[in-house]
N, C-alpha and C. Protein backbone atom coordinates (compact mmCIF):
# COMPACT_ATOMS: atom_id res chain seq x y z
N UNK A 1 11.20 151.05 9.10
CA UNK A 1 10.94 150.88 10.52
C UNK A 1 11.21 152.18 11.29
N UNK A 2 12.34 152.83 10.99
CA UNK A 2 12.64 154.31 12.21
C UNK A 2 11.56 154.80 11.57
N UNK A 3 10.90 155.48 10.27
CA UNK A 3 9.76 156.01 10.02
C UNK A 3 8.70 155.57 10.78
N UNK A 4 8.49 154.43 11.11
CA UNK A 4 7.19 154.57 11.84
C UNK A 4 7.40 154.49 13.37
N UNK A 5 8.92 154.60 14.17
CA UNK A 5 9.04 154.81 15.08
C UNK A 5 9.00 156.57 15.31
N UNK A 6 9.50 157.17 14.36
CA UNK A 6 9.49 158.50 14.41
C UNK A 6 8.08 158.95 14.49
N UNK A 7 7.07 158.15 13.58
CA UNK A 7 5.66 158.39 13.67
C UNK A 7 4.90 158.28 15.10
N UNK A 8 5.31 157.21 15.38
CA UNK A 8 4.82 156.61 16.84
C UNK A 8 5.07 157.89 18.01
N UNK A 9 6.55 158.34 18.04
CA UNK A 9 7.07 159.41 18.76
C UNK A 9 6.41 160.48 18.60
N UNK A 10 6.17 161.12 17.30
CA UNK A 10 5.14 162.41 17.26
C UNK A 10 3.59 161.96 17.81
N UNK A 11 2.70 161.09 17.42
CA UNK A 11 1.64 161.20 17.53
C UNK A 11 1.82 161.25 19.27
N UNK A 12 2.81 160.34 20.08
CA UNK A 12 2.68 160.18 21.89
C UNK A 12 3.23 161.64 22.38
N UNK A 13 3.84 162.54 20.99
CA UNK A 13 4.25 163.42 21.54
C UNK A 13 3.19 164.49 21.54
N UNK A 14 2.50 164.69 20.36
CA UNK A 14 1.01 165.41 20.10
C UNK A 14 -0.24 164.99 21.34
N UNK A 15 -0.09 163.50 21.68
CA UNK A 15 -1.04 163.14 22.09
C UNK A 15 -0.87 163.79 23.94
N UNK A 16 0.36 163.58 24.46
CA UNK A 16 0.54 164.49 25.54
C UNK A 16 0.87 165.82 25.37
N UNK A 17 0.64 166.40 24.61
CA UNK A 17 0.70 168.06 24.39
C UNK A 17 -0.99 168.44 24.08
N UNK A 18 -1.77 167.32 24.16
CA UNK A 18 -3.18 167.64 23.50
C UNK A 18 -3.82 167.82 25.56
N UNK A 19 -3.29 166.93 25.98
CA UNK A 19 -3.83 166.51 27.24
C UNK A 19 -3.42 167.86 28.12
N UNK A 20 -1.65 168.13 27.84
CA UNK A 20 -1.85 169.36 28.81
C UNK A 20 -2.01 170.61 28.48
N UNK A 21 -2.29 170.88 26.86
CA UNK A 21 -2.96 172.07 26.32
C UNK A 21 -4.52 171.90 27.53
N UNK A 22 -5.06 170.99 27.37
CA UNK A 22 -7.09 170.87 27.50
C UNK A 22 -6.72 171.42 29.70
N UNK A 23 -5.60 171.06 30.31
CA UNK A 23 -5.37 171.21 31.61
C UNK A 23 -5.41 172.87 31.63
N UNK A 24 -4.10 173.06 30.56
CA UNK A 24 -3.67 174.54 30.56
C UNK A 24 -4.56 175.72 30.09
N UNK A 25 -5.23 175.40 29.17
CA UNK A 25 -6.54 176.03 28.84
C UNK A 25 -7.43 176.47 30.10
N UNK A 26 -7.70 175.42 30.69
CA UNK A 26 -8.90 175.46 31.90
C UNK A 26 -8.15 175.75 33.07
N UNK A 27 -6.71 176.15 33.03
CA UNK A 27 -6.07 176.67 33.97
C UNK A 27 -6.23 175.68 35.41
N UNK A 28 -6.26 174.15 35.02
CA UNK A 28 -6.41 173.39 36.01
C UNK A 28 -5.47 172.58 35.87
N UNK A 29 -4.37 172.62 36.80
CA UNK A 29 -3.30 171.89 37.00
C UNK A 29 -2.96 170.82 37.95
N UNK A 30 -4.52 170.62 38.46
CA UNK A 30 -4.55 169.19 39.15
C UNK A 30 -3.90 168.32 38.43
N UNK A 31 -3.33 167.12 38.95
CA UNK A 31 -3.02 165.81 38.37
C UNK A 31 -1.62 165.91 37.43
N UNK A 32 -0.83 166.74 36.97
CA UNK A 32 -0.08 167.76 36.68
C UNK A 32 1.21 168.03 37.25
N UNK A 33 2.18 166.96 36.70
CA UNK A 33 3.77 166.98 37.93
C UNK A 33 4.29 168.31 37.09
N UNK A 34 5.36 167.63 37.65
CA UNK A 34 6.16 169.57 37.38
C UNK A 34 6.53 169.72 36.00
N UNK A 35 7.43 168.84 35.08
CA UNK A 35 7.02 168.96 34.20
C UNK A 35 5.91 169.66 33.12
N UNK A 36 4.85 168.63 33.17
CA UNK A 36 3.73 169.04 32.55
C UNK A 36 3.06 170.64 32.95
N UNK A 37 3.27 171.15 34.48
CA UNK A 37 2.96 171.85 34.70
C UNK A 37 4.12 173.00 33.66
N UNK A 38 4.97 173.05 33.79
CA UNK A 38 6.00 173.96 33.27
C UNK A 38 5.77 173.92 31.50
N UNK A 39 5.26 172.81 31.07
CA UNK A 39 4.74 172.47 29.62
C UNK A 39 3.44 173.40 29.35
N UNK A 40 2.38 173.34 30.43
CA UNK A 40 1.24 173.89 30.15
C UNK A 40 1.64 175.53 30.58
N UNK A 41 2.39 175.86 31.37
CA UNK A 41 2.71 177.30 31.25
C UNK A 41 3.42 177.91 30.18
N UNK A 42 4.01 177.39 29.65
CA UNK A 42 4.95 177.65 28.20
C UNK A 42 3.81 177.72 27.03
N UNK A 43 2.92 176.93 27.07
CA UNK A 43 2.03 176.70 25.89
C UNK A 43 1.00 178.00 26.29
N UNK A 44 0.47 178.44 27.33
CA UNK A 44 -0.06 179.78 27.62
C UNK A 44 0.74 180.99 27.59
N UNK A 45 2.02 180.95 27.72
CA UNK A 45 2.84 181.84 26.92
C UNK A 45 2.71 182.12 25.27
N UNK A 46 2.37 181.42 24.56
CA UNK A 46 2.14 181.61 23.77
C UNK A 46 1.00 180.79 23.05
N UNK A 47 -0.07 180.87 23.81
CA UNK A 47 -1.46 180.56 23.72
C UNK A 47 -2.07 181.69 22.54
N UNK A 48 -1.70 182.72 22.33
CA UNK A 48 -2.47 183.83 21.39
C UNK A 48 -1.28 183.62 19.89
N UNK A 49 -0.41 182.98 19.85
CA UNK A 49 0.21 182.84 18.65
C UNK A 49 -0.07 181.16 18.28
N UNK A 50 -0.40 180.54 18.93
CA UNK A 50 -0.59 179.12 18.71
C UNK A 50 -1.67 177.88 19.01
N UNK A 51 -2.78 179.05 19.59
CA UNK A 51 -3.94 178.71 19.62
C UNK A 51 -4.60 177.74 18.88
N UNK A 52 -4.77 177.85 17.69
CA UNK A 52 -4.90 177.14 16.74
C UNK A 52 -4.59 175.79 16.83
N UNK A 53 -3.55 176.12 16.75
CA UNK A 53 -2.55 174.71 16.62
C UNK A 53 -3.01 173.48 17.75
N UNK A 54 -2.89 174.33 18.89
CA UNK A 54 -3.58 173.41 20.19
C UNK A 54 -4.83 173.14 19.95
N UNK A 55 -5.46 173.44 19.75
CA UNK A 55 -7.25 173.40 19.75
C UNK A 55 -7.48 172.17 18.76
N UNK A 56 -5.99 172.69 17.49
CA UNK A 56 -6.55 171.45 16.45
C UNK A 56 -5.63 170.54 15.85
N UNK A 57 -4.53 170.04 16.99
CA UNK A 57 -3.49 169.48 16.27
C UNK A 57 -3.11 168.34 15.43
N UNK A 58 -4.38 167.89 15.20
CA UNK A 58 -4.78 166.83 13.58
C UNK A 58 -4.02 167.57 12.78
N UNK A 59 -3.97 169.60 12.41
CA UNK A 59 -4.25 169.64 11.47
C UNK A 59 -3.03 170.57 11.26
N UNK A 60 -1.95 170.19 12.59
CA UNK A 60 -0.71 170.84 12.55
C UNK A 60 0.21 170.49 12.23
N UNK A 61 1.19 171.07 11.58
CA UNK A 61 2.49 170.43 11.16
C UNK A 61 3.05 169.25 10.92
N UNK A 62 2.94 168.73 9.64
CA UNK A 62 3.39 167.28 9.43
C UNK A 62 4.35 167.17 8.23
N UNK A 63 5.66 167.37 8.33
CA UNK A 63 6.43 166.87 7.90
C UNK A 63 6.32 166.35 6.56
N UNK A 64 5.94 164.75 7.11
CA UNK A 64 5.48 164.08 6.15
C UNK A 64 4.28 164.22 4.69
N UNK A 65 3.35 164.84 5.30
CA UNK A 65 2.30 165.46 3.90
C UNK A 65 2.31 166.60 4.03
N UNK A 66 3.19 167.57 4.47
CA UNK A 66 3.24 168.84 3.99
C UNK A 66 4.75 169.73 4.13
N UNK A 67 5.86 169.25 2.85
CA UNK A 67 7.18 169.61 2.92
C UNK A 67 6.73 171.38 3.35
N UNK A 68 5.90 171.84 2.74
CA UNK A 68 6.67 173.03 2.89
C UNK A 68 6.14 173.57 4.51
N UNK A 69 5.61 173.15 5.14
CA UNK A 69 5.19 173.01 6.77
C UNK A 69 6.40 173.16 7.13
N UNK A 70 7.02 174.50 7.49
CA UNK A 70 8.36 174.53 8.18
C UNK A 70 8.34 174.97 10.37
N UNK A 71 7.25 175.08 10.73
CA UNK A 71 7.32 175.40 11.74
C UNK A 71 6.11 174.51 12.83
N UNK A 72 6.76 173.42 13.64
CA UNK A 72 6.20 172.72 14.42
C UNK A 72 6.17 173.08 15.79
N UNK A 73 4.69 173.64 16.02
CA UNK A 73 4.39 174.20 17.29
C UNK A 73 4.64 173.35 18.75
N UNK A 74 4.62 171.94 18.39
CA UNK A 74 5.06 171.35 19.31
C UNK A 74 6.48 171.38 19.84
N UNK A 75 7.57 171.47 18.70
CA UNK A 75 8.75 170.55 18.94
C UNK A 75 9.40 172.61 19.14
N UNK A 76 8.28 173.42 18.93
CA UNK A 76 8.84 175.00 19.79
C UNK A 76 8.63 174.90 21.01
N UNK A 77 7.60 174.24 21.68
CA UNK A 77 7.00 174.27 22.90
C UNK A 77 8.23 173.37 23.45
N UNK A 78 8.37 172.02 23.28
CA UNK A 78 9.66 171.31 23.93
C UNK A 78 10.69 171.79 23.79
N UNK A 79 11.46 172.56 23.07
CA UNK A 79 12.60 173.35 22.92
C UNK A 79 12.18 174.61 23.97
N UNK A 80 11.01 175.09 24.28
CA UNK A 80 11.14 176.21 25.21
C UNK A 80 11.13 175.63 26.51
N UNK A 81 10.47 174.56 26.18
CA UNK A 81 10.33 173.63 28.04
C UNK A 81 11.99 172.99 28.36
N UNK A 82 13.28 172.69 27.22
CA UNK A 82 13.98 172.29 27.87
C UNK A 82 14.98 173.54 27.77
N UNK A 83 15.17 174.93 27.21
CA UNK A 83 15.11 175.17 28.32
C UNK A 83 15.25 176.22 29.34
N UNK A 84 13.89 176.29 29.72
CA UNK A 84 13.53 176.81 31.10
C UNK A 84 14.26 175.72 31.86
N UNK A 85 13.83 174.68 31.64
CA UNK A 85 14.97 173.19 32.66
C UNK A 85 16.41 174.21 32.60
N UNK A 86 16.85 173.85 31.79
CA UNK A 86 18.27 174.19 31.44
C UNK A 86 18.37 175.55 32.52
N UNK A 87 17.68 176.22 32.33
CA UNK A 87 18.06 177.66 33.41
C UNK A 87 17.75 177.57 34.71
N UNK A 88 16.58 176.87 34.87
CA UNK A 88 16.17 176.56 36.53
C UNK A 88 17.31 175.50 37.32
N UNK A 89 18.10 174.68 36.42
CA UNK A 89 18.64 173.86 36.93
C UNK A 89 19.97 174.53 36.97
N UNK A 90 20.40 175.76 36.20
CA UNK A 90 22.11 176.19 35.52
C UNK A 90 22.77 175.21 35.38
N UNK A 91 22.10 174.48 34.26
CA UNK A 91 22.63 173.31 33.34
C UNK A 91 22.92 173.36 32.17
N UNK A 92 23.61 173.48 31.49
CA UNK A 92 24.95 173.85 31.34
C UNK A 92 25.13 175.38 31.93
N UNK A 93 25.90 175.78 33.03
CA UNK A 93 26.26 177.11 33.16
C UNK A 93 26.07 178.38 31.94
N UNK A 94 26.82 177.66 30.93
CA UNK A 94 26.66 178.81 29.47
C UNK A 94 25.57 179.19 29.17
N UNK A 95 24.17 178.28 29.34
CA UNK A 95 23.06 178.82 29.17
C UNK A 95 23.23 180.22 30.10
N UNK A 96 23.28 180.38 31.40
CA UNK A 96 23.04 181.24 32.51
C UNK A 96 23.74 182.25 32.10
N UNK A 97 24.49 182.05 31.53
CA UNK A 97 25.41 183.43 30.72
C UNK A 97 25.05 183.78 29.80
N UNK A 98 24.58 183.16 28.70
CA UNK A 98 24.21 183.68 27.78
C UNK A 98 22.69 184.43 27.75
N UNK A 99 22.20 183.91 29.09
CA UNK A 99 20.64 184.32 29.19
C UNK A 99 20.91 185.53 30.26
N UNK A 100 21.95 186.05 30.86
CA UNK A 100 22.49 187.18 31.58
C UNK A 100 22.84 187.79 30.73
N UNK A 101 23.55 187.57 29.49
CA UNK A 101 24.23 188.48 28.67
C UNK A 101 23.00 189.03 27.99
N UNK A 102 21.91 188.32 27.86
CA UNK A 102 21.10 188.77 26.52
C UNK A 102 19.82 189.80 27.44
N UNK A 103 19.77 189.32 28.68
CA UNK A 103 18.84 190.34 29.39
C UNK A 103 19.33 191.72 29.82
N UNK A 104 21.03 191.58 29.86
CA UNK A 104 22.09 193.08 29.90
C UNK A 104 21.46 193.42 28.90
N UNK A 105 21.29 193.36 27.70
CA UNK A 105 20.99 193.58 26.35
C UNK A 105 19.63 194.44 26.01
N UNK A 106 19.22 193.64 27.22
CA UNK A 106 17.65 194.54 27.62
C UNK A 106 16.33 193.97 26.61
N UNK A 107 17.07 192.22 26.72
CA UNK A 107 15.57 191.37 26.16
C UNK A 107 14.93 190.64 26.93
N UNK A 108 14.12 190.38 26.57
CA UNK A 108 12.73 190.37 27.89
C UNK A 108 13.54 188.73 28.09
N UNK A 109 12.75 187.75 29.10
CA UNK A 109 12.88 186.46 29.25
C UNK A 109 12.42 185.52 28.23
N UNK A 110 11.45 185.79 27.54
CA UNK A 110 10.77 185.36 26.70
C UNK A 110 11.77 184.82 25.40
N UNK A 111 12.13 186.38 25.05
CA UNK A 111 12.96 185.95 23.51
C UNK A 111 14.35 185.84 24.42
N UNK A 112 14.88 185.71 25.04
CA UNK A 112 16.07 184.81 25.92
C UNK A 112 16.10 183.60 25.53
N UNK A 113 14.90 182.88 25.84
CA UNK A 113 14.43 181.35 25.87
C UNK A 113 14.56 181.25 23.97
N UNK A 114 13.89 181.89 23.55
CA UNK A 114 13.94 181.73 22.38
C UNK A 114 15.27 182.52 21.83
N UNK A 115 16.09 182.66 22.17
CA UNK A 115 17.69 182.47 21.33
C UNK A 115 18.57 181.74 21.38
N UNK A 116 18.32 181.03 23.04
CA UNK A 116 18.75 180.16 23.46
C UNK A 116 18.38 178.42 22.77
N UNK A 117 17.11 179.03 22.49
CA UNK A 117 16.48 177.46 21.65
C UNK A 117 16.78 177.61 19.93
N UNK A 118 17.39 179.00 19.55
CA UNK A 118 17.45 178.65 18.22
C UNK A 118 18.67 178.09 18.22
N UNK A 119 19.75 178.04 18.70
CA UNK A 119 21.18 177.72 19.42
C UNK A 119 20.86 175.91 19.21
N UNK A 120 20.16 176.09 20.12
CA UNK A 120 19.92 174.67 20.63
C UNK A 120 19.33 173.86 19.49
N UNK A 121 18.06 174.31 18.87
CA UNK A 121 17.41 173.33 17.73
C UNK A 121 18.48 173.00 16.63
N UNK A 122 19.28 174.28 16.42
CA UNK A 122 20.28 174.10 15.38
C UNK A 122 21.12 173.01 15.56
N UNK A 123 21.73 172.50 16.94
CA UNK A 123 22.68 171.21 17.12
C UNK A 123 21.70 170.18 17.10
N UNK A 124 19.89 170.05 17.14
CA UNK A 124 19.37 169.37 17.05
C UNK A 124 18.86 168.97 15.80
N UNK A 125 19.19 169.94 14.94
CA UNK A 125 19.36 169.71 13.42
C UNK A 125 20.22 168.87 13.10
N UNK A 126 21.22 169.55 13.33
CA UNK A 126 22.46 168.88 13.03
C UNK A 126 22.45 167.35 13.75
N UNK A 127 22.41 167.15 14.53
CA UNK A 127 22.37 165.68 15.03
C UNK A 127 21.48 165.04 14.84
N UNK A 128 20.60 164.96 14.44
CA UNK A 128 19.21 164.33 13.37
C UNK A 128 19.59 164.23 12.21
N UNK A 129 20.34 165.26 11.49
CA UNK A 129 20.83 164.97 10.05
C UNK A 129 22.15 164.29 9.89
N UNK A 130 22.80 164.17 10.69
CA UNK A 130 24.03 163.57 10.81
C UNK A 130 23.88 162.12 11.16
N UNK A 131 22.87 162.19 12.12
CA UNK A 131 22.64 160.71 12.95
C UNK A 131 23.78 160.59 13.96
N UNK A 132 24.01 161.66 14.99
CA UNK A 132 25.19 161.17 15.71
C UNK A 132 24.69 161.89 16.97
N UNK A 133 25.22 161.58 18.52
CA UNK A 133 24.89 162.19 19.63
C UNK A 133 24.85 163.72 19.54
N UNK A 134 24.22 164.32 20.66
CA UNK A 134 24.06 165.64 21.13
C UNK A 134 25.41 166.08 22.00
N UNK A 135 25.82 166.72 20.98
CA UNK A 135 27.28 167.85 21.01
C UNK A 135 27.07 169.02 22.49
N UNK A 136 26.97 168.32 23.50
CA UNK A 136 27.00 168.95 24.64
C UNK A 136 27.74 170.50 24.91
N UNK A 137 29.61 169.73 24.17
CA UNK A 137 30.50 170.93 24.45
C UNK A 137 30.67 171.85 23.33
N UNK A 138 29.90 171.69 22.02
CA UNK A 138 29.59 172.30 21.04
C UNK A 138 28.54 173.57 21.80
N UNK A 139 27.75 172.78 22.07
CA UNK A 139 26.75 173.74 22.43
C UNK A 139 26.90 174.87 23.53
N UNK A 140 27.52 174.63 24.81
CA UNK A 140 28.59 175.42 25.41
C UNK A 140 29.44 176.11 24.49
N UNK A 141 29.90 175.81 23.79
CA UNK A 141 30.78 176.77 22.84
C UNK A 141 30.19 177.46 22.32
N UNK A 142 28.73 177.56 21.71
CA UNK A 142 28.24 178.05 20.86
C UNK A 142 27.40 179.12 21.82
N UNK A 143 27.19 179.12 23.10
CA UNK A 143 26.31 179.92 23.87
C UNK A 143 27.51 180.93 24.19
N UNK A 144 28.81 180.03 24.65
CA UNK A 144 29.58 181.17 25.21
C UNK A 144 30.05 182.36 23.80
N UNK A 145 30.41 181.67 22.63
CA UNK A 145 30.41 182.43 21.97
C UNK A 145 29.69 183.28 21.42
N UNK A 146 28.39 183.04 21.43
CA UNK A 146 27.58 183.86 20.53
C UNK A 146 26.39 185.10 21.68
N UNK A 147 27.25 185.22 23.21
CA UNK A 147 26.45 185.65 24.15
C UNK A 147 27.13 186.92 24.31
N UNK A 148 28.14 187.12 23.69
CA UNK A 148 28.75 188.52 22.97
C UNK A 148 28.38 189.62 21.95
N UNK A 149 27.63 188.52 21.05
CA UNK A 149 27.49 188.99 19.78
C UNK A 149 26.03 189.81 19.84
N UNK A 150 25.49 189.99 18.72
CA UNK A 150 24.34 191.38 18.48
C UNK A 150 23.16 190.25 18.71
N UNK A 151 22.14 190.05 19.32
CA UNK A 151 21.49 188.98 18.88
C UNK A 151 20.28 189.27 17.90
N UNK A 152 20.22 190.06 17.47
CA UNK A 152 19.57 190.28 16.36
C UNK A 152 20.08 189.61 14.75
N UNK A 153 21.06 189.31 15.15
CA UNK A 153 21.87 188.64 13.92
C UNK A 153 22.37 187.23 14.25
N UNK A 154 21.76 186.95 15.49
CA UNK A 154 21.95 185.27 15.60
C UNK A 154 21.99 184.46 14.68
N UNK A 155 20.63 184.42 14.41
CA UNK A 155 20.16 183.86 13.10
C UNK A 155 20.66 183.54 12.05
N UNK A 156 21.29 185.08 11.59
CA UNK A 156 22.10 184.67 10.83
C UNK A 156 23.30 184.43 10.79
N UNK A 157 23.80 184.61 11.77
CA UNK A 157 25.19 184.26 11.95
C UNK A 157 25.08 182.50 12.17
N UNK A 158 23.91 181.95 13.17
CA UNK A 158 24.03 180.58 12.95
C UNK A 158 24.26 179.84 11.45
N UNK A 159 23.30 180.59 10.97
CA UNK A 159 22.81 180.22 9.21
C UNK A 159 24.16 180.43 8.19
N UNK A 160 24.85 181.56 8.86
CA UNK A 160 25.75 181.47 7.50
C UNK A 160 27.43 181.07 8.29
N UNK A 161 27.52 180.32 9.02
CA UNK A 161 28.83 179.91 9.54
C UNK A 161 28.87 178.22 9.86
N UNK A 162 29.52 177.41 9.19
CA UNK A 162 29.47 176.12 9.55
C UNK A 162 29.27 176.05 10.83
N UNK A 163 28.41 175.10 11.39
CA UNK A 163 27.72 174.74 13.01
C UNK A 163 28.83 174.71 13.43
N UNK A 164 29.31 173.22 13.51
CA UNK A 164 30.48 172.49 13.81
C UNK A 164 32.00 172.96 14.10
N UNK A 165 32.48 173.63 12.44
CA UNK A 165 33.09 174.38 12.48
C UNK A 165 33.63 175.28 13.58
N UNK A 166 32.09 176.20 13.79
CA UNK A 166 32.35 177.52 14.36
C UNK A 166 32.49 177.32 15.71
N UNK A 167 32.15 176.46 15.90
CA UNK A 167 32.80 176.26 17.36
C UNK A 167 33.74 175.59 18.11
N UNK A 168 34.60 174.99 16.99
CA UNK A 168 35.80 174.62 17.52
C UNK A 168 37.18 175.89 18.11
């Protein structure tokens, strides 16, 4: 049964990422709350790396019939849409720091969002594989701590230090 609720969830999630790709494409944002609008600007951010994917998302990323499919253009696009939230709102504060610390650093906004979301997908790993809530003050811990560090080695520093652990 969660398998085909998880199924149900991707296809409504593909199926509104299909609707405001076809808006964002034609650069027509009639009909279009803020949300979606902030969805279809993110997806034209990276409209020339993921083109594809939008145009044909039958034939994108599935988990299910294709293990070694490691990168889902959608669930990058919702991780960049929450968050731009997260910064427009300075929700959690630590984001705002860590996205100050990393532009001192002299990185564009772009890969900001995206260090901030590898941060983030990682506790969303972890709480999908665990099966347990979203570690709010983990994740604060993990921005304030790691908004020091080189971010060129995020990555791996996420990768090779227990999640959980490292931020107690």
């Amino acid at each position: 049964m969660e398998e085909g609720i998880h199924r149900l969830m991707n296809d409504l999630t593909r199926t509104r990422m299909t609707e405001i790709w076809e808006k964002a494409r034609e650069r027509n944002y009639d009909d279009l709350d803020d949300e979606a609008q902030r969805i279809a600007k993110i997806m034209l951010e990276h409209e020339e790396e993921l083109y594809n994917q939008f145009e044909h998302p039958e034939f994108t990323y599935d988990p299910e019939s294709d293990e070694a499919a490691d990168y889902d253009p959608f669930l990058h696009i919702t991780i960049h849409t929450a968050v731009e939230a997260q910064l427009e709102q300075n929700d959690p504060l630590e984001v705002v720091g860590f996205y100050n610390a990393m532009r001192q650093k002299r990185y564009s906004h772009h890969d900001c969002i995206h260090l901030i979301g590898q941060i983030l997908t990682c506790l969303i790993y972890d709480m999908t594989e665990n099966r347990k809530p979203f570690d709010l003050s983990t994740y604060r811990k993990l921005l304030e701590k790691y908004k020091s560090r080189d971010p060129q080695k995020l990555m791996e520093l996420l990768e090779s230090e227990p999640l959980l652990a490292d931020a107690e």
